[in-house]
PDB file of N, CA and C in Angstrom:
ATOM      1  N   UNK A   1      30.219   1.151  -6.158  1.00  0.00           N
ATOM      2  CA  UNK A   1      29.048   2.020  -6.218  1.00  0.00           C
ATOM      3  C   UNK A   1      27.897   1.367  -5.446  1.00  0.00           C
ATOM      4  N   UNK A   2      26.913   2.141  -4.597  1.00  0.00           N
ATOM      5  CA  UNK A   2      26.613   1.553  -3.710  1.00  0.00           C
ATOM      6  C   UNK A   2      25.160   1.493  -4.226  1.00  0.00           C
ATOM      7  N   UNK A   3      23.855   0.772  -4.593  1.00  0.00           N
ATOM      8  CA  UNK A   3      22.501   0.771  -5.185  1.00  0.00           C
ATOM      9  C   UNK A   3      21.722   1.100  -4.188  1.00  0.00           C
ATOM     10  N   UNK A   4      20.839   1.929  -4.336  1.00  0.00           N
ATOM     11  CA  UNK A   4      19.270   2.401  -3.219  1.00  0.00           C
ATOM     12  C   UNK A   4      18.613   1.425  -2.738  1.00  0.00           C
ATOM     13  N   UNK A   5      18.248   0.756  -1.820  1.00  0.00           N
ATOM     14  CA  UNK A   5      17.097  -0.509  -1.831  1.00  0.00           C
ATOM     15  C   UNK A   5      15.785   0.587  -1.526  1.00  0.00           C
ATOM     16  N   UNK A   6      14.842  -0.119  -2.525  1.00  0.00           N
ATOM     17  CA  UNK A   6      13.758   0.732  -2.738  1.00  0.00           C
ATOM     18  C   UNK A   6      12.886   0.021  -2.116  1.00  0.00           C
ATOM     19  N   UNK A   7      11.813   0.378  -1.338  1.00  0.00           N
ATOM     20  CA  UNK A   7      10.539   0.082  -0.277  1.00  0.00           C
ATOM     21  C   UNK A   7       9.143   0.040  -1.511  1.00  0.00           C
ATOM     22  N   UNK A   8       8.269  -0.469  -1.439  1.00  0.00           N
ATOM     23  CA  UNK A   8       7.007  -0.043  -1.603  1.00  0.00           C
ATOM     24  C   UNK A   8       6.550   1.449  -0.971  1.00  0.00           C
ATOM     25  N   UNK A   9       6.171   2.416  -1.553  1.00  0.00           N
ATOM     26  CA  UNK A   9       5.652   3.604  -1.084  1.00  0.00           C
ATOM     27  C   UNK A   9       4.231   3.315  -0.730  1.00  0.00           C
ATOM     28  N   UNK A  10       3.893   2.747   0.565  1.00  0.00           N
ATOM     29  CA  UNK A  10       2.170   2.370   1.205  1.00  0.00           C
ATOM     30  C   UNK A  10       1.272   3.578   1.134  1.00  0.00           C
ATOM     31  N   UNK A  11       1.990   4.615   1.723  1.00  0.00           N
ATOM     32  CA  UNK A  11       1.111   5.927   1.339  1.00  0.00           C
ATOM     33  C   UNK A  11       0.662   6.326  -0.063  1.00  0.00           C
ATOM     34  N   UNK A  12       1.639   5.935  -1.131  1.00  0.00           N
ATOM     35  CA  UNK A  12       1.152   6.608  -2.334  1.00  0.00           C
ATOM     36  C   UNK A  12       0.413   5.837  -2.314  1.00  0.00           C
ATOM     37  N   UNK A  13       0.409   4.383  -2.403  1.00  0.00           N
ATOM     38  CA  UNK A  13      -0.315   3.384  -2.956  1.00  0.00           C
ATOM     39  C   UNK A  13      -2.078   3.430  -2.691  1.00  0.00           C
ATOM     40  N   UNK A  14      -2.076   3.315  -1.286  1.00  0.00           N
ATOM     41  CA  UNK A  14      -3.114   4.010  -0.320  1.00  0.00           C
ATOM     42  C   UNK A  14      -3.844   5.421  -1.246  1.00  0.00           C
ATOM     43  N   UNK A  15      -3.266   6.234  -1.288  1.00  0.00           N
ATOM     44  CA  UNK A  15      -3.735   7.368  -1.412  1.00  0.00           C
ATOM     45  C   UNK A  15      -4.378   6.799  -3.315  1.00  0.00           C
ATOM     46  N   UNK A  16      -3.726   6.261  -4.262  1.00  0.00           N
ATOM     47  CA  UNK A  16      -3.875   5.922  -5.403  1.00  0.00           C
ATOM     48  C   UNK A  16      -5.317   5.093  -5.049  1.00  0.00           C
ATOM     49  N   UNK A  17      -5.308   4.417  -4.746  1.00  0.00           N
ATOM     50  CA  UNK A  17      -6.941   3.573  -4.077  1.00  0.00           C
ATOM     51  C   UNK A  17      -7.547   4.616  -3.672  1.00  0.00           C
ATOM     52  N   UNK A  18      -7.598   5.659  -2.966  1.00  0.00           N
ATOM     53  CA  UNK A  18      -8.568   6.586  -2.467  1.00  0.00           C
ATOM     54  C   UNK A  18      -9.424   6.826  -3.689  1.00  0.00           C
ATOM     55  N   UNK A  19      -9.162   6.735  -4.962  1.00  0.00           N
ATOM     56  CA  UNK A  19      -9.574   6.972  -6.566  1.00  0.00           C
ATOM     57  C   UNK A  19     -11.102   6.240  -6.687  1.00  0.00           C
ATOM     58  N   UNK A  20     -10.688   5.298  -6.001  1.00  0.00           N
ATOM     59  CA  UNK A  20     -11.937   4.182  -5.422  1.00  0.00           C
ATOM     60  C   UNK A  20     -12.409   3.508  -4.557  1.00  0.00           C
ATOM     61  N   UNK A  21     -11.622   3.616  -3.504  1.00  0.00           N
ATOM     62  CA  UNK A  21     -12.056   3.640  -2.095  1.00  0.00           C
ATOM     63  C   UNK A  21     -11.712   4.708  -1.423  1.00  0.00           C
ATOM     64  N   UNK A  22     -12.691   5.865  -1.151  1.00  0.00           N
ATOM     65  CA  UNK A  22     -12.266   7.674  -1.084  1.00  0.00           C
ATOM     66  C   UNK A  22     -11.908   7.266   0.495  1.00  0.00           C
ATOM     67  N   UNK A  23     -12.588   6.066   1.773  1.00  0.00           N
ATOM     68  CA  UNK A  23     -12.309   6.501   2.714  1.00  0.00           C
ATOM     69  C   UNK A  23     -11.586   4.964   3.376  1.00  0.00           C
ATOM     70  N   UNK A  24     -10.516   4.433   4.310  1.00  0.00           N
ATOM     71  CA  UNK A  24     -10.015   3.749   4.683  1.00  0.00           C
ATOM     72  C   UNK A  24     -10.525   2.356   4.833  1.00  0.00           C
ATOM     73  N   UNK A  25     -12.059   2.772   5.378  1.00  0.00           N
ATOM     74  CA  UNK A  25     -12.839   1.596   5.053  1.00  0.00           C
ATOM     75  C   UNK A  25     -13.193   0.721   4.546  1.00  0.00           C
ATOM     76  N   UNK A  26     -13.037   1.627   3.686  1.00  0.00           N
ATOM     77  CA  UNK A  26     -13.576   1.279   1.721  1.00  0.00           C
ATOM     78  C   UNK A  26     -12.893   0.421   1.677  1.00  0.00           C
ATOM     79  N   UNK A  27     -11.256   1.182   1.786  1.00  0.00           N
ATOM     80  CA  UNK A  27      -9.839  -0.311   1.462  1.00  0.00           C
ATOM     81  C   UNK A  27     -10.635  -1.357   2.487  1.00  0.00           C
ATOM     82  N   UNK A  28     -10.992  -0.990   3.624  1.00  0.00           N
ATOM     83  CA  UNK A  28     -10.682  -2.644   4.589  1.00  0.00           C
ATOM     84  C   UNK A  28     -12.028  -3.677   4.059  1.00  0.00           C
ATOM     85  N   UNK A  29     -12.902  -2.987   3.490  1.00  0.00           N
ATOM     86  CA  UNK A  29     -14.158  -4.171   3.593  1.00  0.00           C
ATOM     87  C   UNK A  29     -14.125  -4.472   2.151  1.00  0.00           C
ATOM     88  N   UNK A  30     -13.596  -3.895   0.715  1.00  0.00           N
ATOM     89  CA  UNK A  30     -12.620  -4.370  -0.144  1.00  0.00           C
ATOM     90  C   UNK A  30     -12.145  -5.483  -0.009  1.00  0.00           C
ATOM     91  N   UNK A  31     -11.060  -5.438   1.176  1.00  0.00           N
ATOM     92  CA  UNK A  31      -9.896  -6.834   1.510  1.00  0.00           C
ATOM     93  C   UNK A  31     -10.770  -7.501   2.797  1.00  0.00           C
ATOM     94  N   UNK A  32     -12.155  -7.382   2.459  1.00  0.00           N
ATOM     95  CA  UNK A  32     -12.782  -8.470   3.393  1.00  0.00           C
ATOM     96  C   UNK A  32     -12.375  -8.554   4.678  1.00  0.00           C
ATOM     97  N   UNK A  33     -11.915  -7.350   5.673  1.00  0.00           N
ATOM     98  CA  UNK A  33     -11.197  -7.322   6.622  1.00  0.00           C
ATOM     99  C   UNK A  33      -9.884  -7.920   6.909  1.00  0.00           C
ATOM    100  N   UNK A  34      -9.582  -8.510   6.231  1.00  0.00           N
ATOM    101  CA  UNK A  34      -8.090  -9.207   6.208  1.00  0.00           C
ATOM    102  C   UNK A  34      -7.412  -7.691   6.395  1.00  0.00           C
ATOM    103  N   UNK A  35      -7.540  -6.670   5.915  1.00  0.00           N
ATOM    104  CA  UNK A  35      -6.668  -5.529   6.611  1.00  0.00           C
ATOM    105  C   UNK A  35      -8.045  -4.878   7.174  1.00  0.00           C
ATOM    106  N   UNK A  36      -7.313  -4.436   8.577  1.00  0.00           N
ATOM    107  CA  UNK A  36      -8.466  -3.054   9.683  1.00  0.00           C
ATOM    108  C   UNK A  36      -7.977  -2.143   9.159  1.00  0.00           C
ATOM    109  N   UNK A  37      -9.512  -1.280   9.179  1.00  0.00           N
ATOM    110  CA  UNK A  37      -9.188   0.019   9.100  1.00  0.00           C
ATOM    111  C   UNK A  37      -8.184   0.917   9.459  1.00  0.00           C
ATOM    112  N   UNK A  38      -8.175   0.647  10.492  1.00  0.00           N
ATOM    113  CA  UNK A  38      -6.936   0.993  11.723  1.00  0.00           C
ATOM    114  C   UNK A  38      -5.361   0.906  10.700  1.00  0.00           C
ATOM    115  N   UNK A  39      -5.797  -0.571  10.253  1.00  0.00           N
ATOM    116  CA  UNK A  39      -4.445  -0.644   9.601  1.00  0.00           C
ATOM    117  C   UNK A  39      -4.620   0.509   8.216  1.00  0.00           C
ATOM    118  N   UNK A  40      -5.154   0.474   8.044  1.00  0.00           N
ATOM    119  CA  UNK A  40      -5.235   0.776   6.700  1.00  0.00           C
ATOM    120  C   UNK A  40      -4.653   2.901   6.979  1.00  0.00           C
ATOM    121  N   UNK A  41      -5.395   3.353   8.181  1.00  0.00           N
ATOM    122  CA  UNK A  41      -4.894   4.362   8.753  1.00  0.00           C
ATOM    123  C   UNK A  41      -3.981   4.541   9.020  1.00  0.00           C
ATOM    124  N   UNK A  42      -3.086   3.615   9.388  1.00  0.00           N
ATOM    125  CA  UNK A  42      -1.698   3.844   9.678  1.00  0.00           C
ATOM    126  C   UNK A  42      -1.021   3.773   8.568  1.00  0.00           C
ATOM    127  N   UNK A  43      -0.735   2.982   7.780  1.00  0.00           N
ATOM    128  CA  UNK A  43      -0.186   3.432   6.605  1.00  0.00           C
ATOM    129  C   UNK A  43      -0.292   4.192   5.372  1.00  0.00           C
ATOM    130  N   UNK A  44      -1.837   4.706   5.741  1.00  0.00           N
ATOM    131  CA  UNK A  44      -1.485   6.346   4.725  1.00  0.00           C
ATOM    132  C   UNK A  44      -0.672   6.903   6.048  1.00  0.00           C
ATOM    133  N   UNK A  45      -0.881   6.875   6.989  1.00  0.00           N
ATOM    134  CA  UNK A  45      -0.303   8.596   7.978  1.00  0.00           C
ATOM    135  C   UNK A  45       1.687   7.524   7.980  1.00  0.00           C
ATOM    136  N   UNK A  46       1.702   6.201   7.479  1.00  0.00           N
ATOM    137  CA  UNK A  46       3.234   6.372   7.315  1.00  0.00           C
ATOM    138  C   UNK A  46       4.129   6.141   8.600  1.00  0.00           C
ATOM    139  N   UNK A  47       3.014   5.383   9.313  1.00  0.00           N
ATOM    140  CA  UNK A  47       3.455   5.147  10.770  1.00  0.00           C
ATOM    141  C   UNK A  47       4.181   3.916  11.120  1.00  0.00           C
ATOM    142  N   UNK A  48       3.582   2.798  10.162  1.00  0.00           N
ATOM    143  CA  UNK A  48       3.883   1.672  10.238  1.00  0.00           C
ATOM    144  C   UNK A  48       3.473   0.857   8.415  1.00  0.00           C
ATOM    145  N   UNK A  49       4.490  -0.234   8.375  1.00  0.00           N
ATOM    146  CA  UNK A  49       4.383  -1.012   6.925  1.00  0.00           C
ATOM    147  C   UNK A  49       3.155  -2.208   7.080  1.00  0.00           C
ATOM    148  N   UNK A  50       2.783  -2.781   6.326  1.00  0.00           N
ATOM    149  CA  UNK A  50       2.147  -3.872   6.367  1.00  0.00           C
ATOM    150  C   UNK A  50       2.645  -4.752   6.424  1.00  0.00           C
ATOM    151  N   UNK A  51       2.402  -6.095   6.872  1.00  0.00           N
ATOM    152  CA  UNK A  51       3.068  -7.193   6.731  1.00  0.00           C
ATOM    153  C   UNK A  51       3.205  -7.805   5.012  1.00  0.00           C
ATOM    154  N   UNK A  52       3.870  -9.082   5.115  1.00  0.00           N
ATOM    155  CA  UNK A  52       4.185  -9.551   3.696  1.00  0.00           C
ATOM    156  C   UNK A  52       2.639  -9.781   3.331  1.00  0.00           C
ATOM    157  N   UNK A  53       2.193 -10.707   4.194  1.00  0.00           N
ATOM    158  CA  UNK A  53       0.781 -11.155   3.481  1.00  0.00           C
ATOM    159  C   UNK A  53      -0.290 -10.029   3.159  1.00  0.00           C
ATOM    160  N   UNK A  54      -0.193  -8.587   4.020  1.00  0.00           N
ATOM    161  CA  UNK A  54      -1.443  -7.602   3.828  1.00  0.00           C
ATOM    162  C   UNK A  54      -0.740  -6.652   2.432  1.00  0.00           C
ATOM    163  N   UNK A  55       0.246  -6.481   3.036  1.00  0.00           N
ATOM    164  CA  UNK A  55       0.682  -6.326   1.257  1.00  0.00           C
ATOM    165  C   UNK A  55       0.254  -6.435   0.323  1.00  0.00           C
ATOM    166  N   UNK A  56       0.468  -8.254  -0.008  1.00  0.00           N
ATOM    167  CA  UNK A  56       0.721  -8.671  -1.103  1.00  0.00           C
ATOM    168  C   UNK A  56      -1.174  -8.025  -1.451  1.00  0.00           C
ATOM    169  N   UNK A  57      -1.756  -8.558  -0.216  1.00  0.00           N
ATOM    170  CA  UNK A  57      -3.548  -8.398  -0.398  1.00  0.00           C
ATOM    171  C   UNK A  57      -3.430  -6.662  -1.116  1.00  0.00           C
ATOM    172  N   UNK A  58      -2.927  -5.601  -0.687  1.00  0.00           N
ATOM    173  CA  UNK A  58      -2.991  -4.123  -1.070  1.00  0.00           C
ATOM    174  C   UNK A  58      -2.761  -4.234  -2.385  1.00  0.00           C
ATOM    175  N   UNK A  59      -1.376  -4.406  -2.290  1.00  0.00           N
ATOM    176  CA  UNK A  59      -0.987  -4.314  -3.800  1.00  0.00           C
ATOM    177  C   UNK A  59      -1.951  -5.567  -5.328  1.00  0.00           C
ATOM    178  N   UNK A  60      -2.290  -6.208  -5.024  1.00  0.00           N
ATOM    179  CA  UNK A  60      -2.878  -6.971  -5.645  1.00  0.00           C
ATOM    180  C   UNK A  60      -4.188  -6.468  -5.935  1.00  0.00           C
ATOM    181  N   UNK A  61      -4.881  -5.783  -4.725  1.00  0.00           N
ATOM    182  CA  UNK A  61      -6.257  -4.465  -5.256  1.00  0.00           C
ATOM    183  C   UNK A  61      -5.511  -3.198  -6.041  1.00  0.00           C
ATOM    184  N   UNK A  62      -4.606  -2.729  -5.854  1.00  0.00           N
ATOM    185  CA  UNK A  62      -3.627  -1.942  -6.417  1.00  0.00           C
ATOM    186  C   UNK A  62      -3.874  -2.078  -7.913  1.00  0.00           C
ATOM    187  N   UNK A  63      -3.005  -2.861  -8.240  1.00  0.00           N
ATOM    188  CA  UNK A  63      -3.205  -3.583  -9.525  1.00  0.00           C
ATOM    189  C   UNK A  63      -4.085  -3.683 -10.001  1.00  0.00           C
ATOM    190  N   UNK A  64      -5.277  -4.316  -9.363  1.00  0.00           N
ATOM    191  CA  UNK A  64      -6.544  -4.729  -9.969  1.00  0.00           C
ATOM    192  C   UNK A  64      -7.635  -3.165 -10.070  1.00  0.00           C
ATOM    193  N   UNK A  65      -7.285  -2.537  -9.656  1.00  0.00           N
ATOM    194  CA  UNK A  65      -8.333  -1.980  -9.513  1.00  0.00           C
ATOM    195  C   UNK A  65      -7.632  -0.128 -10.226  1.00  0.00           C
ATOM    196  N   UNK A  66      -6.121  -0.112 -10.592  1.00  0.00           N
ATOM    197  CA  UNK A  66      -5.667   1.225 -11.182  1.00  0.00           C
ATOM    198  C   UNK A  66      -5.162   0.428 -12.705  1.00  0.00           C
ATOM    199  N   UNK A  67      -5.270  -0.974 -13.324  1.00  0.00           N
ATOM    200  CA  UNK A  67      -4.482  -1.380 -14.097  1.00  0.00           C
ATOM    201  C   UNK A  67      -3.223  -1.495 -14.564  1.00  0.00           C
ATOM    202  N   UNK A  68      -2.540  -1.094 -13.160  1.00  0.00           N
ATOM    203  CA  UNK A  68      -1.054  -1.410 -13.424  1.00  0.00           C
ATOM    204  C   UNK A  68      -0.390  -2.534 -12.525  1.00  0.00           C
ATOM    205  N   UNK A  69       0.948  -2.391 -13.280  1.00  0.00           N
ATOM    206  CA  UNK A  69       1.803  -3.738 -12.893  1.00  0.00           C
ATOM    207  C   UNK A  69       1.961  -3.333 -11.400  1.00  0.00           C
ATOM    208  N   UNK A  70       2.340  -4.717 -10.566  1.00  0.00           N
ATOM    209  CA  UNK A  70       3.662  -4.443  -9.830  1.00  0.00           C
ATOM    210  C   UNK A  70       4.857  -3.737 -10.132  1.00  0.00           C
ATOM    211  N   UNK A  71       5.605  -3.165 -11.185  1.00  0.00           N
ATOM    212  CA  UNK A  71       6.494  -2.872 -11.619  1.00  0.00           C
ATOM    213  C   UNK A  71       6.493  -1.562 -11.706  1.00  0.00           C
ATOM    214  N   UNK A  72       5.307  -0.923 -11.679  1.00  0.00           N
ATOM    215  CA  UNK A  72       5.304   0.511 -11.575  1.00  0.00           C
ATOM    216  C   UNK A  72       4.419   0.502 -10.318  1.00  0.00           C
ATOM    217  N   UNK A  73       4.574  -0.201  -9.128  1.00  0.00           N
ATOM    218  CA  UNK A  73       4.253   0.370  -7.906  1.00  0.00           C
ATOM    219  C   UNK A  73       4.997   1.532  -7.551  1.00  0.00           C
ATOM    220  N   UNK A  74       4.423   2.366  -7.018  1.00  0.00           N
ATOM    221  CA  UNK A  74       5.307   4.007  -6.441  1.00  0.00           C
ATOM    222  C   UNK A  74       6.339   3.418  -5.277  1.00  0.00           C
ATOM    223  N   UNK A  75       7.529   3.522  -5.240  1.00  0.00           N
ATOM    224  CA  UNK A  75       8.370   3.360  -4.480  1.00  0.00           C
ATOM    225  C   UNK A  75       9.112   4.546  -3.941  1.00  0.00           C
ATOM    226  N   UNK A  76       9.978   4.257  -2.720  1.00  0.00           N
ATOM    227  CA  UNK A  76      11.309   5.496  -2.426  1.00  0.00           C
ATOM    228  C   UNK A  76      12.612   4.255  -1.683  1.00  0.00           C
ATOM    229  N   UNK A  77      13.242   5.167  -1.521  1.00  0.00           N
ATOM    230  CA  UNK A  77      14.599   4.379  -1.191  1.00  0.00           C
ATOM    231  C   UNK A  77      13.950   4.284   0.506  1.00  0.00           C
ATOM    232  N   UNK A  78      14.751   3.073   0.968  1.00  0.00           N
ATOM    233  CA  UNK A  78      14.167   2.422   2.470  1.00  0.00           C
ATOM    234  C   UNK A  78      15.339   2.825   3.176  1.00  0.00           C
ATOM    235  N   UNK A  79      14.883   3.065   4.221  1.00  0.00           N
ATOM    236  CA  UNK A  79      15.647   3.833   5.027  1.00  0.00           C
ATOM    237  C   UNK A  79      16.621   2.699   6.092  1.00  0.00           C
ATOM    238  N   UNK A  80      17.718   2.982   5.925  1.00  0.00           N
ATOM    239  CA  UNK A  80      18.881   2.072   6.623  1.00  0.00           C
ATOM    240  C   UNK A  80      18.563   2.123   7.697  1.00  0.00           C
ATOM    241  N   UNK A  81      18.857   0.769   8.827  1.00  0.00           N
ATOM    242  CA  UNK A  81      18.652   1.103   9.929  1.00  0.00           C
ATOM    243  C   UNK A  81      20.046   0.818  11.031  1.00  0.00           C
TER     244      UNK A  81
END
């Protein structure tokens, strides 16, 4: 039986921060520019992932700022390549 490998969902996550940072910005000067706007644009529109380290920075405002775990980050299955 073969198991899903599941991705971080950046868009939901993104869009879940919009709750408190309504515009892309918001996220980047939040993470002290360590993520651009730019970046931060591309992964709501789902164009491109973040690296390990801007990640970990997202998800860690994620957390901090909706009160949930890592463990209920929004995920989907990652697409084989």
């Amino acid at each position: 039986m073969e198991h899903a490998v599941l991705s971080v969902n950046w868009r939901e996550v993104l869009l879940d921060l919009q709750h408190f940072y309504p515009k892309p910005k918001d996220v980047a000067s939040e993470l002290h520019g360590a993520v651009s706007e730019a970046a931060v644009r591309k992964y709501i529109e789902d164009t491109t992932e973040p690296s390990h380290v801007r990640g970990e920075l997202i998800l860690n405002l994620w957390c901090e700022r909706t009160g949930k775990r890592r463990d209920d980050v929004p995920r989907r299955p990652r697409e084989r390549i």
